[in-house]
C-alpha atoms as a PDB file:
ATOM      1  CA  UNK A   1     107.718  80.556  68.518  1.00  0.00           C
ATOM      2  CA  UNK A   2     109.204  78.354  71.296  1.00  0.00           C
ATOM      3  CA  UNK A   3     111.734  79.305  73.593  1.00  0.00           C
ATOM      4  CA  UNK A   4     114.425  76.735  72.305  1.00  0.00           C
ATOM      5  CA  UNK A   5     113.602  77.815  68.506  1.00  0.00           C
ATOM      6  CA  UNK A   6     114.067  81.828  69.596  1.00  0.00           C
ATOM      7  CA  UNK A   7     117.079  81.209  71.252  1.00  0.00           C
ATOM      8  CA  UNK A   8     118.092  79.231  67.721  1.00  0.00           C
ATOM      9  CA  UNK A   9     117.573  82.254  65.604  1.00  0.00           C
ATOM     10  CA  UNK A  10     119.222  84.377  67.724  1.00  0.00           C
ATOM     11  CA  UNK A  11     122.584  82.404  67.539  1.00  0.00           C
ATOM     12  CA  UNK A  12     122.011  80.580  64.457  1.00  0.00           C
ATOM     13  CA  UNK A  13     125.327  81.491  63.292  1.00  0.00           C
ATOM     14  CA  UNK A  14     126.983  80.409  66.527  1.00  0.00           C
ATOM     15  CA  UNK A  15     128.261  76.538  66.362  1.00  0.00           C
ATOM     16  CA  UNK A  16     129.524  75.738  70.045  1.00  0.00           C
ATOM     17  CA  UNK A  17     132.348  73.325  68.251  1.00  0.00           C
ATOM     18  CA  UNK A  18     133.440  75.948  65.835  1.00  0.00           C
ATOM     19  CA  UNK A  19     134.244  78.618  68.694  1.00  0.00           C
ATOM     20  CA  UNK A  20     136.153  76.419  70.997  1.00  0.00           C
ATOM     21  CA  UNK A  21     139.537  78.193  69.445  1.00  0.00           C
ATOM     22  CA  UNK A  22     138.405  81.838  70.460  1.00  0.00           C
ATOM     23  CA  UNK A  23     136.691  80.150  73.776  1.00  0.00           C
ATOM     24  CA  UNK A  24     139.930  79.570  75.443  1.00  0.00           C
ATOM     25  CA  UNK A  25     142.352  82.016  74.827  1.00  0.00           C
ATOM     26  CA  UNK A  26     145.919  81.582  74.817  1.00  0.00           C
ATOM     27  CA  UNK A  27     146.988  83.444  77.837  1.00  0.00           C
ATOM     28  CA  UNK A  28     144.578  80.684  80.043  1.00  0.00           C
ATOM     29  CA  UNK A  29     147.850  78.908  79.431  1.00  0.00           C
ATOM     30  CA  UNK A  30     150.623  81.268  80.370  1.00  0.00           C
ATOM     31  CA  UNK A  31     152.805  80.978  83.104  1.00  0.00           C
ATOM     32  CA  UNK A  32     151.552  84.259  83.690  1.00  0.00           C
ATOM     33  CA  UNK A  33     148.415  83.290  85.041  1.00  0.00           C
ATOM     34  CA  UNK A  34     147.599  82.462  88.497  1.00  0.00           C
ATOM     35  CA  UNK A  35     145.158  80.058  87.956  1.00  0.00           C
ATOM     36  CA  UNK A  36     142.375  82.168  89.605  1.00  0.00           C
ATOM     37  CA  UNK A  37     141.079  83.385  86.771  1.00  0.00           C
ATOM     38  CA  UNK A  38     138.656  86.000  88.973  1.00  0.00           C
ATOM     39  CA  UNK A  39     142.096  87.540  89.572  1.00  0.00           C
ATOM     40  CA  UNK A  40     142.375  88.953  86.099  1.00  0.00           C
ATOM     41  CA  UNK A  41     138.973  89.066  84.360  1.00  0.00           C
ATOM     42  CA  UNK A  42     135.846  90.197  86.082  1.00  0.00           C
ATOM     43  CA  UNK A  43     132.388  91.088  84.824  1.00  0.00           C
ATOM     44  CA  UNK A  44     129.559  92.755  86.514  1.00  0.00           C
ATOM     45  CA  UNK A  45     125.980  91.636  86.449  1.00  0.00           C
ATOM     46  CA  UNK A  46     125.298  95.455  84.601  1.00  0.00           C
ATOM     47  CA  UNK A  47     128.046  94.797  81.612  1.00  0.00           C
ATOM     48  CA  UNK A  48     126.017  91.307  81.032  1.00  0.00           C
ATOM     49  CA  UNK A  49     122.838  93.170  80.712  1.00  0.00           C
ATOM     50  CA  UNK A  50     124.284  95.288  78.366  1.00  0.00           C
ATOM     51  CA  UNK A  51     126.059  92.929  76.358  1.00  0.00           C
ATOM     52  CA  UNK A  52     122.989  91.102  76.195  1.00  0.00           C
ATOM     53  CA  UNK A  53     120.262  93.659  76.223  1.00  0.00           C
ATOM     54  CA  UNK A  54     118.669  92.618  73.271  1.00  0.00           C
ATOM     55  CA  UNK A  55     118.419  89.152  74.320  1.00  0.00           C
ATOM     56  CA  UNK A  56     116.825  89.238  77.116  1.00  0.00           C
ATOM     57  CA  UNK A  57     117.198  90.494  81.109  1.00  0.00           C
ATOM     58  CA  UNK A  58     120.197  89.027  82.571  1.00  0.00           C
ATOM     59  CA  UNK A  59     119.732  87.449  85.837  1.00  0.00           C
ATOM     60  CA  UNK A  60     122.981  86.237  87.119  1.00  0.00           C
ATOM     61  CA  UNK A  61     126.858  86.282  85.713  1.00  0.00           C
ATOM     62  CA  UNK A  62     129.519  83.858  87.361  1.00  0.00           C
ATOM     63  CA  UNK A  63     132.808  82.358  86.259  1.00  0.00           C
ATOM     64  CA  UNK A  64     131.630  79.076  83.682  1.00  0.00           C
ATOM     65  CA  UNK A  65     133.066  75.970  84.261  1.00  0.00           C
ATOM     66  CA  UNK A  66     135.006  76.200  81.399  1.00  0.00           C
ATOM     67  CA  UNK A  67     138.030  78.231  81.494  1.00  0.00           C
ATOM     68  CA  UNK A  68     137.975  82.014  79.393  1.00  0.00           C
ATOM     69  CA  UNK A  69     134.014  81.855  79.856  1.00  0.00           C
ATOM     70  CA  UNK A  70     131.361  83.672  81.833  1.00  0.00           C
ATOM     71  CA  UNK A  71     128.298  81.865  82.460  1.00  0.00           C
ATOM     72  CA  UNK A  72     125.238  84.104  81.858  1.00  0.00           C
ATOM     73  CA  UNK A  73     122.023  83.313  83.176  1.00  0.00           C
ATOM     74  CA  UNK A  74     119.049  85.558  81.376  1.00  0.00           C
ATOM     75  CA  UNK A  75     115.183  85.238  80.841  1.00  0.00           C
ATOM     76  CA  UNK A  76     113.531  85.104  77.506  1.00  0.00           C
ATOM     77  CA  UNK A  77     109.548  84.689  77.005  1.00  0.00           C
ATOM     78  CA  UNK A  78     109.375  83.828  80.583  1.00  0.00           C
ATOM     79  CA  UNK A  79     111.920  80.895  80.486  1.00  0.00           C
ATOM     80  CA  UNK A  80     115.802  80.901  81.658  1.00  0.00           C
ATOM     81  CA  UNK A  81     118.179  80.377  79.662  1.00  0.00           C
ATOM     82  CA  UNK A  82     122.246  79.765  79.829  1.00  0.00           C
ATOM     83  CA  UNK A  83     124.619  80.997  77.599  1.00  0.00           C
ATOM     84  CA  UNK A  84     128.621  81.912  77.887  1.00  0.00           C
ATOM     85  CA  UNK A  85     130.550  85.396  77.134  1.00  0.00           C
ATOM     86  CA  UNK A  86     134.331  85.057  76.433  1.00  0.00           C
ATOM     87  CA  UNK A  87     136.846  87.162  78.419  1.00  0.00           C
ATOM     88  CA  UNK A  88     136.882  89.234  75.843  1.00  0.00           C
ATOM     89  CA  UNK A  89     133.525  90.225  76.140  1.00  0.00           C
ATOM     90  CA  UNK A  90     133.369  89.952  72.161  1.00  0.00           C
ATOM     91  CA  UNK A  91     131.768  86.551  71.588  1.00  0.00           C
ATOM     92  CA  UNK A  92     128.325  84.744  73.272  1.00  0.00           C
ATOM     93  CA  UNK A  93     128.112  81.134  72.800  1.00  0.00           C
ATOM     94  CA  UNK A  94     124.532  78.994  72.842  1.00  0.00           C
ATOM     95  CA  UNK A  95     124.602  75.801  73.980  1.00  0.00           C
ATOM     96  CA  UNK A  96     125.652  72.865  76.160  1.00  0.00           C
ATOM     97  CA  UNK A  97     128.669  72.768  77.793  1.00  0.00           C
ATOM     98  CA  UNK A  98     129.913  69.841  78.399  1.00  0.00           C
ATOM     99  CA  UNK A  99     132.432  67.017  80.911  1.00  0.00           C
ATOM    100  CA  UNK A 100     134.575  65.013  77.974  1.00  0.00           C
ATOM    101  CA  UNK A 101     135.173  61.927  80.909  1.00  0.00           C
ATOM    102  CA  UNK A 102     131.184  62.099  82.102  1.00  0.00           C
ATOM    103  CA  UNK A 103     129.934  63.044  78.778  1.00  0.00           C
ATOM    104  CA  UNK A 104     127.285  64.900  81.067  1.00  0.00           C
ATOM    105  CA  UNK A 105     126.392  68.626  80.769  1.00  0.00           C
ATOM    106  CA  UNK A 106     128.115  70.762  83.257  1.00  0.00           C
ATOM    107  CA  UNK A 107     127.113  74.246  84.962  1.00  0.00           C
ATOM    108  CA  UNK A 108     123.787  76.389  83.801  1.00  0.00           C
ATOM    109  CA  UNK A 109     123.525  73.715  80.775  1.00  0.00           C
ATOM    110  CA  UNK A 110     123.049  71.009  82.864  1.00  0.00           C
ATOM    111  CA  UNK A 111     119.754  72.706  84.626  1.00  0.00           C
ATOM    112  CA  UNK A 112     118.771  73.458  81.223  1.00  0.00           C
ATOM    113  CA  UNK A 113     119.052  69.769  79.912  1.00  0.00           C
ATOM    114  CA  UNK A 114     116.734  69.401  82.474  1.00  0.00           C
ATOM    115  CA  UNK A 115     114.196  70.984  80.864  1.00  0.00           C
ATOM    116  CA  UNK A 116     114.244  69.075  78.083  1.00  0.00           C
ATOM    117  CA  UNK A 117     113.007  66.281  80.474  1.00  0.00           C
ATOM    118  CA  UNK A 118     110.141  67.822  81.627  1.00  0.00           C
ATOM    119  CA  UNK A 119     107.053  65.696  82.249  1.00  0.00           C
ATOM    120  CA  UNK A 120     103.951  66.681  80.371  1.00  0.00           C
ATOM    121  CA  UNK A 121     101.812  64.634  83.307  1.00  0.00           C
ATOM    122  CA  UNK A 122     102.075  63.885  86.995  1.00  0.00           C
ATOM    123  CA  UNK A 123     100.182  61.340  89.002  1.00  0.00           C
ATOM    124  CA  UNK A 124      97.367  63.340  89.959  1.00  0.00           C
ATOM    125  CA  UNK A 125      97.103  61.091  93.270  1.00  0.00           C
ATOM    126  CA  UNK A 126     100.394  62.772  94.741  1.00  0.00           C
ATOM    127  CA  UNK A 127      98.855  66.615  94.131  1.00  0.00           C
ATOM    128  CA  UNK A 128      97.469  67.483  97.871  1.00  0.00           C
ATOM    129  CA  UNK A 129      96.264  70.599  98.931  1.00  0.00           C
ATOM    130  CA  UNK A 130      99.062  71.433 101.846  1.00  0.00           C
ATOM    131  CA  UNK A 131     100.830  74.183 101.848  1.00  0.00           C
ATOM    132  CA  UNK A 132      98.407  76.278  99.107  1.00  0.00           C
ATOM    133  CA  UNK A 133      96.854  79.118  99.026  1.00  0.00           C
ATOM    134  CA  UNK A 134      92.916  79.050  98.045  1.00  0.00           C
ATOM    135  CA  UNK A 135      91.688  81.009  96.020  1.00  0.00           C
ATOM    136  CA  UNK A 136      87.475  80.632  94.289  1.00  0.00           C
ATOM    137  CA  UNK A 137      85.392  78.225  95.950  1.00  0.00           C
ATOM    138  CA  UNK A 138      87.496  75.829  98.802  1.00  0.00           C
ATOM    139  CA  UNK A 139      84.414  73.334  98.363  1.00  0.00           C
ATOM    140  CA  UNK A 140      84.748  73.478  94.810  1.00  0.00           C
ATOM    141  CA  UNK A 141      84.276  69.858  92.895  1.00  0.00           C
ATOM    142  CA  UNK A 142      87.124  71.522  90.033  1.00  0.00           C
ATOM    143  CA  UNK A 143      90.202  71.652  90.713  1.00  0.00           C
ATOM    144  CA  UNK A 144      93.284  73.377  89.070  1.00  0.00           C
ATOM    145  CA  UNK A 145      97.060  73.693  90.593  1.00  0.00           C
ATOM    146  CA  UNK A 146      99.012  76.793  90.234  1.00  0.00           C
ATOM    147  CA  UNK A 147     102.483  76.798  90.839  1.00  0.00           C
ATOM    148  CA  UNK A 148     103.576  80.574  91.123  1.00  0.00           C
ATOM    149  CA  UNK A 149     106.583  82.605  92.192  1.00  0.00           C
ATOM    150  CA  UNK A 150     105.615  85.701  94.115  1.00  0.00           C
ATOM    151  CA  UNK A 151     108.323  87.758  92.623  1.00  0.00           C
ATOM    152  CA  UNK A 152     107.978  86.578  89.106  1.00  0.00           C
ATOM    153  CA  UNK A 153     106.256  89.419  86.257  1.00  0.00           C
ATOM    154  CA  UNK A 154     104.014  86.508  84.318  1.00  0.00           C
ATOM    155  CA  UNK A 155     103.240  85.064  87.491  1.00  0.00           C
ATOM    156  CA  UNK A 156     101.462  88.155  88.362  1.00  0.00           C
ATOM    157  CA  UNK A 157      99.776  88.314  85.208  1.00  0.00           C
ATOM    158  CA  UNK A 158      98.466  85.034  85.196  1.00  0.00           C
ATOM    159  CA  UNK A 159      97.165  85.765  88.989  1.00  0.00           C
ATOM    160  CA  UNK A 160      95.121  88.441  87.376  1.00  0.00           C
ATOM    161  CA  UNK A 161      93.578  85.892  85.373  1.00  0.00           C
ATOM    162  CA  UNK A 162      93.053  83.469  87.948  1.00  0.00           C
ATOM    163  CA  UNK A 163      91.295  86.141  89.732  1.00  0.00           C
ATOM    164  CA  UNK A 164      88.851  86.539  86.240  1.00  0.00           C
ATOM    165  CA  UNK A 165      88.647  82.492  86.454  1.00  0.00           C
ATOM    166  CA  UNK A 166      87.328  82.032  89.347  1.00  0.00           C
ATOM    167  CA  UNK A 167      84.696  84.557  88.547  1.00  0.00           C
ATOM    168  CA  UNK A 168      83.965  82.679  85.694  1.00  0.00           C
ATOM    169  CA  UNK A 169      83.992  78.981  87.266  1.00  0.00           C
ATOM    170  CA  UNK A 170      82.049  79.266  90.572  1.00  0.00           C
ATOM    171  CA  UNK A 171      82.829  75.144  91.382  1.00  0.00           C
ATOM    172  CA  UNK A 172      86.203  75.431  91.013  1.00  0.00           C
ATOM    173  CA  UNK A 173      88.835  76.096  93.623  1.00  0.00           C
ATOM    174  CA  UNK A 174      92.450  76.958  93.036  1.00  0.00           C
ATOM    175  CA  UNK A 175      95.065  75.901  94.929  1.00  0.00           C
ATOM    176  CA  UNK A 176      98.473  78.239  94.796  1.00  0.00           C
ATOM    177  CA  UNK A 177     101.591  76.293  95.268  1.00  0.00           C
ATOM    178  CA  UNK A 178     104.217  78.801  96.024  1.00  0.00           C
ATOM    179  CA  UNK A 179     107.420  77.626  93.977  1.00  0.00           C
ATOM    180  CA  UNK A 180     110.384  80.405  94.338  1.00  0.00           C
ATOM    181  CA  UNK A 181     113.172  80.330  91.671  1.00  0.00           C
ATOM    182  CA  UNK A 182     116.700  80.395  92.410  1.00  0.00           C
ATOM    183  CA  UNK A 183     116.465  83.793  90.176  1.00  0.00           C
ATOM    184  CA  UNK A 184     114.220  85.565  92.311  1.00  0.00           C
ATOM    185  CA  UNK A 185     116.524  86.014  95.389  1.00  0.00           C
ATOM    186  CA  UNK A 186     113.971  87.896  97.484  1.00  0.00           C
ATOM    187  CA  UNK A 187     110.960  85.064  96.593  1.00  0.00           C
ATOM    188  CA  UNK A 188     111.971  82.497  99.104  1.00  0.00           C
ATOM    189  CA  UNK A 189     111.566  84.584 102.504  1.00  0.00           C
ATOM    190  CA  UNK A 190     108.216  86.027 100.836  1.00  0.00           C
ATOM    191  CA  UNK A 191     106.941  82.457 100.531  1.00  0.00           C
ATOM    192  CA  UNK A 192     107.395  81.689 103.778  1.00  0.00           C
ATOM    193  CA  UNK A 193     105.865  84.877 104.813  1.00  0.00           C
ATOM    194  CA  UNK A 194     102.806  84.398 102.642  1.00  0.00           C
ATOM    195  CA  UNK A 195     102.227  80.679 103.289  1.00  0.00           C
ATOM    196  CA  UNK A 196     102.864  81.231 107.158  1.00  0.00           C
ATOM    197  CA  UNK A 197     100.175  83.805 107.223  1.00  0.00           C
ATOM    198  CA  UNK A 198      97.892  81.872 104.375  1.00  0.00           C
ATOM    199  CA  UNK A 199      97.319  85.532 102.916  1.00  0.00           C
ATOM    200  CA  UNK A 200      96.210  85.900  99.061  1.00  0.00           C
ATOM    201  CA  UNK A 201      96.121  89.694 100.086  1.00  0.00           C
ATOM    202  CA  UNK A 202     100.192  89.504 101.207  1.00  0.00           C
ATOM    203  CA  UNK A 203     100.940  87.996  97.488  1.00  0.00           C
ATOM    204  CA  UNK A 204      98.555  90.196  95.884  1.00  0.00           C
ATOM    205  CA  UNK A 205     100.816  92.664  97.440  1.00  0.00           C
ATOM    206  CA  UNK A 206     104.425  91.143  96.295  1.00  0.00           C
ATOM    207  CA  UNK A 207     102.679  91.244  92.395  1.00  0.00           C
ATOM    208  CA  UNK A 208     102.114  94.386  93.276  1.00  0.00           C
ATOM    209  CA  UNK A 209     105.705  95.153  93.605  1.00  0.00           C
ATOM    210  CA  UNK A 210     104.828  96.292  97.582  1.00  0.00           C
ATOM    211  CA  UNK A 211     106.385  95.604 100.485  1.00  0.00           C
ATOM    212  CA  UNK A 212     106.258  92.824 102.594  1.00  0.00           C
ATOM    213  CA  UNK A 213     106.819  92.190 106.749  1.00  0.00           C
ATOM    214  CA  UNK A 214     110.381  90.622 106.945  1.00  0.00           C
ATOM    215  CA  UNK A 215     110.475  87.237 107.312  1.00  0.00           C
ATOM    216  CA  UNK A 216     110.949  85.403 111.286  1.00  0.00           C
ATOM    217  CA  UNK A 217     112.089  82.483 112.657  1.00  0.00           C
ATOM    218  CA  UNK A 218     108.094  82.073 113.030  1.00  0.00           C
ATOM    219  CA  UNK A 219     107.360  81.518 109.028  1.00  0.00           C
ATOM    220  CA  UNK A 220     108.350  77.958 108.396  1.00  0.00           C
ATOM    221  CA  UNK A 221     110.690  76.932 105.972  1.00  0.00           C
ATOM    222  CA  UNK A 222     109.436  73.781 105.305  1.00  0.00           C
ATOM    223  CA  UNK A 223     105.866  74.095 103.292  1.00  0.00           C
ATOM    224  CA  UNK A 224     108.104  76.004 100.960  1.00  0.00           C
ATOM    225  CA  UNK A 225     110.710  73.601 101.018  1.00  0.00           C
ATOM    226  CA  UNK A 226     108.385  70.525 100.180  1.00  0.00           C
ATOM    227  CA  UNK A 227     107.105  72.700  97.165  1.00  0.00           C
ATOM    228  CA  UNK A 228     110.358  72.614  95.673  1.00  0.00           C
ATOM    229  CA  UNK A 229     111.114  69.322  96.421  1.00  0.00           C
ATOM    230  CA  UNK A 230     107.866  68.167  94.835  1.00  0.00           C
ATOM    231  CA  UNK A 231     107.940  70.475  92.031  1.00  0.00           C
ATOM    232  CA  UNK A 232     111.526  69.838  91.027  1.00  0.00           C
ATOM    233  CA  UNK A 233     111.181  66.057  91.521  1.00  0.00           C
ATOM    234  CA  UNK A 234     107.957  65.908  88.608  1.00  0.00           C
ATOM    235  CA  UNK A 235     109.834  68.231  86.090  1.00  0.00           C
ATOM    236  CA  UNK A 236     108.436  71.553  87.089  1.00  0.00           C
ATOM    237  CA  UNK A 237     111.117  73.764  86.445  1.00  0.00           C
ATOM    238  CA  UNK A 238     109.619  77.620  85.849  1.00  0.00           C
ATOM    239  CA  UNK A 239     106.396  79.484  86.877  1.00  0.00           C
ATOM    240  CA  UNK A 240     103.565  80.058  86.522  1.00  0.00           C
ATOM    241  CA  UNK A 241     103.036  76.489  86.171  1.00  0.00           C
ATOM    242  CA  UNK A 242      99.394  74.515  85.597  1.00  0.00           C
ATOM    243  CA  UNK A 243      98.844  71.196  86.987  1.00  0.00           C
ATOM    244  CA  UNK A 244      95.099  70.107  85.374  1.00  0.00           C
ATOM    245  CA  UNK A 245      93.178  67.915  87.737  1.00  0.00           C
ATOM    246  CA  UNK A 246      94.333  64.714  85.618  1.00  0.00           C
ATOM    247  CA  UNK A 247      97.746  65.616  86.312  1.00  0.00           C
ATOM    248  CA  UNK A 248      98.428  67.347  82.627  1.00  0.00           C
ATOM    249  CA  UNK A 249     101.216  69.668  83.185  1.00  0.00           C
ATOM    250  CA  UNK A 250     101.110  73.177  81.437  1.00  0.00           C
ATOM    251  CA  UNK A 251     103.724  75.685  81.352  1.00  0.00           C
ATOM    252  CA  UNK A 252     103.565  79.814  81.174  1.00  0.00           C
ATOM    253  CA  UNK A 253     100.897  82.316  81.064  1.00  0.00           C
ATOM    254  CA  UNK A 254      97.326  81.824  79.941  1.00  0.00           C
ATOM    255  CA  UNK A 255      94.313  83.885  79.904  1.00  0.00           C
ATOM    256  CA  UNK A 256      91.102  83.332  81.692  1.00  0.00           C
ATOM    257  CA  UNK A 257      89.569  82.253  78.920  1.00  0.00           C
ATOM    258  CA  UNK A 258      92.278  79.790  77.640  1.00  0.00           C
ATOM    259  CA  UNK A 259      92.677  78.058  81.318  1.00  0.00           C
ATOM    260  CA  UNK A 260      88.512  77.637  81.280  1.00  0.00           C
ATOM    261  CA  UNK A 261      88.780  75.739  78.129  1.00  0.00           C
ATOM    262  CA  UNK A 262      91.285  74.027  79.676  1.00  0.00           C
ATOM    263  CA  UNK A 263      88.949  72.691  82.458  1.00  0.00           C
ATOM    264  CA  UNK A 264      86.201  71.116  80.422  1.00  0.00           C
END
């Protein structure tokens, strides 16, 4: 089941229109309120998990851009999702929030309207080898693109398996992009730490959960920052991440077996 239809079924009975009464309570409006919102109602990134527990692991809580509304941030199946807790802490919405004079999606919704526009292909001519990790055989006439975040749980699964395919496909060479998400504070520095040392054995070791030397004014920010830049600019939004050497774009965790097929 996809990620869009599982997050359907969960809130089936939740209609985004239908809740805007409840959404914005009545004392949003009361001279009694400050305005700052924060002032009154707080939640903490541990009351989200628990609220939501059954959902999925919550990443990040923050004030929505809608007023009585917590903006939730949580992972499902290896995909992010948004959704909104009233003040009350009694009510989750699913769905798109969004600006009635733009008639654009605002706040976490509008990174996940993204989504919806992801590519299925890229221009294989703009895939280069810089800034990637190699991993199989560097002369290698196949070719496969991994985008991976060093801190994310299927990423290191589907390294496992890209260990396996390479053992399996000795002419093909695999180049790691290293993509940190916004949700994985800790990933960015540990990019730049892996790339600057071009170690498999240092991101072996962040799967691994171990830890890494502190990042210096010596690891470059910039092969990590041209990652993101490339990978957000072609509609790669999540990790791992396949790019096939005709510039098909595949999404989530495979097994050695699936990505060989994959190759012929």
């Amino acid at each position: 089941m996809s990620f869009a239809r599982n997050l359907t079924r969960i809130f089936a009975a939740c209609l985004a229109l239908s809740l805007i009464a409840f959404a914005v309570p009545a004392f949003a409006m009361s001279e009694g309120c400050s305005g700052d919102c924060a002032s009154c109602h707080s939640i903490t990134l541990q009351e989200a998990s628990t609220l939501l527990k059954a959902i999925g692991p919550v990443k990040d809580v923050k004030p929505a851009p809608v007023r009585g509304l917590y903006e939730v941030t949580f992972e499902q199946a290896g995909q992010s999702g948004v959704a909104y807790i009233d003040y009350g802490k009694k009510h989750i919405i699913a769905g798109q929030v969004f600006d009635i004079a733009s008639r654009q999606p605002v706040g976490g919704a509008a990174q996940q309207a993204k989504k919806a526009e992801r590519k299925e292909r890229l221009d294989p001519a703009t895939l280069t080898t810089d800034n990637a990790l190699v991993m199989g055989n560097a002369n290698g006439k196949k070719k496969l693109f991994v985008f991976t975040d060093p801190e994310c749980p299927y990423c290191a699964k589907a390294h496992a398996e890209l260990k396996k395919l390479a053992a399996l496909e000795p002419d093909l060479a695999i180049y790691i992009k290293l993509y940190p998400l916004k949700m994985h504070p800790k990933a960015y520095d540990k990019s730049r730490v892996i790339l600057a040392r071009g170690s498999l054995d240092l991101l072996d070791k962040s799967f691994a959960g171990e830890q890494l030397p502190a990042a210096t004014d010596k690891d470059a920010h910039k092969p990590v920052d041209d990652t993101i830049k490339f990978a957000e600019s072609n509609g790669i939004l999540s990790t791992p991440t396949l790019i096939l050497s005709d510039g098909r774009i595949l999404v989530g965790y495979k097994d050695a077996k699936a990505m060989q097929e994959l190759l012929r």
